[in-house]
PDB file of N, CA and C in Angstrom:
ATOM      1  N   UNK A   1      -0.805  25.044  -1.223  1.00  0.00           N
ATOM      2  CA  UNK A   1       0.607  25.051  -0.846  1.00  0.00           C
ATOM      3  C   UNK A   1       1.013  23.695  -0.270  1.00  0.00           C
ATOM      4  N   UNK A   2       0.431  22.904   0.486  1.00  0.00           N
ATOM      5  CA  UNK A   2       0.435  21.999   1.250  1.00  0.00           C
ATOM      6  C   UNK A   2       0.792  20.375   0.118  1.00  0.00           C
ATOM      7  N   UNK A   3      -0.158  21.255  -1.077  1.00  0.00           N
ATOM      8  CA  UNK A   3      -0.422  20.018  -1.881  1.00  0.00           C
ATOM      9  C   UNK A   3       0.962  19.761  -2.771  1.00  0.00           C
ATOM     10  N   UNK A   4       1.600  21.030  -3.072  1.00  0.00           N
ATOM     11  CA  UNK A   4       2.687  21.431  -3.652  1.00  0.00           C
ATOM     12  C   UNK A   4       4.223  20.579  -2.804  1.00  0.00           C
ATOM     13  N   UNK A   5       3.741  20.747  -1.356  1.00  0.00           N
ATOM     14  CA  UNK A   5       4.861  20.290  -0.710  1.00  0.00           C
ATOM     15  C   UNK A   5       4.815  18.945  -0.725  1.00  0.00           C
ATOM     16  N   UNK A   6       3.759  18.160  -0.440  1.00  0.00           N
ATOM     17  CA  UNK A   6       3.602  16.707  -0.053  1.00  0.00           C
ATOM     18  C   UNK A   6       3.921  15.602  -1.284  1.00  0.00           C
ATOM     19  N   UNK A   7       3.273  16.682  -2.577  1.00  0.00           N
ATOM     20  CA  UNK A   7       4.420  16.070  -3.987  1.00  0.00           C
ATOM     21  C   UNK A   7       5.265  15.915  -4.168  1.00  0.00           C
ATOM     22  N   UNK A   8       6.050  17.286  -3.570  1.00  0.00           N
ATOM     23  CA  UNK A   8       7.244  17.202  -3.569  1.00  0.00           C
ATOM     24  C   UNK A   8       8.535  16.157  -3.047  1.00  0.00           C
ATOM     25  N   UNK A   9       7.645  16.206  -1.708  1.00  0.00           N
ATOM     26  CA  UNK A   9       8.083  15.226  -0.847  1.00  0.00           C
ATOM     27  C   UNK A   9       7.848  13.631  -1.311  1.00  0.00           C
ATOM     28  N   UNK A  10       6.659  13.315  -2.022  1.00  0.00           N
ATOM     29  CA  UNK A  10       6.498  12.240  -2.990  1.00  0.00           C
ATOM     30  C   UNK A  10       7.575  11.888  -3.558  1.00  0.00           C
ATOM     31  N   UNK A  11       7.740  12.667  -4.623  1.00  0.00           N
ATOM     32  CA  UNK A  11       8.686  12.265  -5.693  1.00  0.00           C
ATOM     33  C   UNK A  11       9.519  12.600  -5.041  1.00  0.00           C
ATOM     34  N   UNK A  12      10.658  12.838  -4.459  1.00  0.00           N
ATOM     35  CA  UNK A  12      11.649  13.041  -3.772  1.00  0.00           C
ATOM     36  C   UNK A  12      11.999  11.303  -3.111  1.00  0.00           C
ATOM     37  N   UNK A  13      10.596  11.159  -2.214  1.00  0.00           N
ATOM     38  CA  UNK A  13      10.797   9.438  -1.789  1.00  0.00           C
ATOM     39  C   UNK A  13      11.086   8.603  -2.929  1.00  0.00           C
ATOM     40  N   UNK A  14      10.156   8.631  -3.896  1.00  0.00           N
ATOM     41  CA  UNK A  14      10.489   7.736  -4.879  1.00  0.00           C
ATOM     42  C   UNK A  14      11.556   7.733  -5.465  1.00  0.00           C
ATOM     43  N   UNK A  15      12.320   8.614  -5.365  1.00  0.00           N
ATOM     44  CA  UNK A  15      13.639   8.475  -6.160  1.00  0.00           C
ATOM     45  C   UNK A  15      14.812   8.250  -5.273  1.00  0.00           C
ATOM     46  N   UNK A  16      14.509   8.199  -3.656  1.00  0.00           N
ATOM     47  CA  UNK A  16      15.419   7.841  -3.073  1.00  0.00           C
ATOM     48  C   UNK A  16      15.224   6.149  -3.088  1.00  0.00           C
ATOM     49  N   UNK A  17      13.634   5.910  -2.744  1.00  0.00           N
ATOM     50  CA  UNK A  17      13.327   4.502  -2.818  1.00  0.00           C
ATOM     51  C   UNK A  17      13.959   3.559  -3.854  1.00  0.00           C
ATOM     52  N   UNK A  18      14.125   4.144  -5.131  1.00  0.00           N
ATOM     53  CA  UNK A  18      14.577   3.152  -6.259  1.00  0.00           C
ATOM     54  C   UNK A  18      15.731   3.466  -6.779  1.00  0.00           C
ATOM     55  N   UNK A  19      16.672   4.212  -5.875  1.00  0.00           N
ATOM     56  CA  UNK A  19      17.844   3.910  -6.157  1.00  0.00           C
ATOM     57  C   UNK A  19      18.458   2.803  -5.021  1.00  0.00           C
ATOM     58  N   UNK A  20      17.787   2.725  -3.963  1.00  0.00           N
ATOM     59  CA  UNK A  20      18.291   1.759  -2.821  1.00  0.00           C
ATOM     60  C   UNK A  20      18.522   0.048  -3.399  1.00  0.00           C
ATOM     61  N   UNK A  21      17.179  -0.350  -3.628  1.00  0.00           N
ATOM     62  CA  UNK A  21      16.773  -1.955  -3.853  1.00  0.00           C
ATOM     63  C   UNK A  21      17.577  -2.013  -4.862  1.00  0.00           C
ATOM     64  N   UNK A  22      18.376  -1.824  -5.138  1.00  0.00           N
ATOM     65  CA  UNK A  22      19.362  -2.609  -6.634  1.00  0.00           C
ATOM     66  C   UNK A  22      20.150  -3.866  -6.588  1.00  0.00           C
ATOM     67  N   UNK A  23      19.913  -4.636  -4.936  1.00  0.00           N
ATOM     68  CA  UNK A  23      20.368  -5.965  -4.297  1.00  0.00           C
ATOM     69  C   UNK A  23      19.238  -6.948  -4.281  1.00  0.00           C
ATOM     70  N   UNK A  24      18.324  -6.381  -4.847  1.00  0.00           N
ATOM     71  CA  UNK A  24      16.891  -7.350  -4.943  1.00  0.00           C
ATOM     72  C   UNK A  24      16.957  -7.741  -6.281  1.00  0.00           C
ATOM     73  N   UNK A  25      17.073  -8.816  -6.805  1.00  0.00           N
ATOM     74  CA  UNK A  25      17.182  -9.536  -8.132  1.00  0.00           C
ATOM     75  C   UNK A  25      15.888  -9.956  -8.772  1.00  0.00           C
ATOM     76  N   UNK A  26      15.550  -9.363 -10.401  1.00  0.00           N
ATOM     77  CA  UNK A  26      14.578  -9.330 -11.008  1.00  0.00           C
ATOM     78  C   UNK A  26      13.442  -8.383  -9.813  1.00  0.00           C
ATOM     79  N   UNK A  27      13.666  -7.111  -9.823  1.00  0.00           N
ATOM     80  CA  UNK A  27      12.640  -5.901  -8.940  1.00  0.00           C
ATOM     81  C   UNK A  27      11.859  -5.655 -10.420  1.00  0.00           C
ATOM     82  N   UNK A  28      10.805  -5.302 -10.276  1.00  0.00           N
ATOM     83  CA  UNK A  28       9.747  -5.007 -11.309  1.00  0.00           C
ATOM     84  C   UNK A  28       9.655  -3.924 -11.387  1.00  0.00           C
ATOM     85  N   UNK A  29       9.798  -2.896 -12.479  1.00  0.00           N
ATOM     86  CA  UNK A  29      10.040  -1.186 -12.276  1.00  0.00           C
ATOM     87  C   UNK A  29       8.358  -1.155 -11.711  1.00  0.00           C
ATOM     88  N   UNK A  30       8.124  -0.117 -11.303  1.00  0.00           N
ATOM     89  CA  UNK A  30       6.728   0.357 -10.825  1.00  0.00           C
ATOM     90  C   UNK A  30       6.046   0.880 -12.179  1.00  0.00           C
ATOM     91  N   UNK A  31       4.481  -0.011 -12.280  1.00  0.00           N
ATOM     92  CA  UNK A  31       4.263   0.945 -13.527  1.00  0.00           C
ATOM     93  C   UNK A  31       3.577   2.052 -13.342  1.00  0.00           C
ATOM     94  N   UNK A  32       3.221   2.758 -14.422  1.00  0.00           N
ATOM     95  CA  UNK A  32       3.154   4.060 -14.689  1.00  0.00           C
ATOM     96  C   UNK A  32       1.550   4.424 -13.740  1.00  0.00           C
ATOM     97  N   UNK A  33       0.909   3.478 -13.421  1.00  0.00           N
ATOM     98  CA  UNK A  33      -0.457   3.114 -12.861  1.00  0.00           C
ATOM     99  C   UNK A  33      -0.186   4.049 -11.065  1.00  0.00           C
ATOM    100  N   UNK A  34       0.975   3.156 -11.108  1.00  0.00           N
ATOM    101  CA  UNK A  34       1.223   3.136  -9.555  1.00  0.00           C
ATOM    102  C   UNK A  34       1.986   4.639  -9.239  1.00  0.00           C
ATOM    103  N   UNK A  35       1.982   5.480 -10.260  1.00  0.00           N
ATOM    104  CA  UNK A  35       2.612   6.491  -9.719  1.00  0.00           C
ATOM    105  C   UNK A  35       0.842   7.537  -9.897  1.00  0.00           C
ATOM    106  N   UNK A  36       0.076   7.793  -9.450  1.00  0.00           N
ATOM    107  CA  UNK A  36      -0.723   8.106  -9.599  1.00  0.00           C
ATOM    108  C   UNK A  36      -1.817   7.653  -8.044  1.00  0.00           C
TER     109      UNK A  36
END
C-alpha cells in the first residue's frame, strides 16, 4: 500500500516539477533512464 502511495506521490511531483521550469532556456527533457 505504501508503495502504491509514494508512486503516486512520485509522479504527481514530476508533473508538477515540469510544468514550472519553462523560464529556464534550452531545459533537457529527463530521459526515460531517469524516471526509473
Amino acid at each position: 500500500e505504501n508503495a502504491v502511495s509514494i508512486a503516486g506521490m512520485v509522479l504527481t511531483t514530476n508533473c508538477l516539477v515540469a510544468d514550472i521550469p519553462e523560464k529556464r532556456p534550452a531545459a533537457a527533457p529527463p530521459s526515460p533512464a531517469e524516471m526509473y
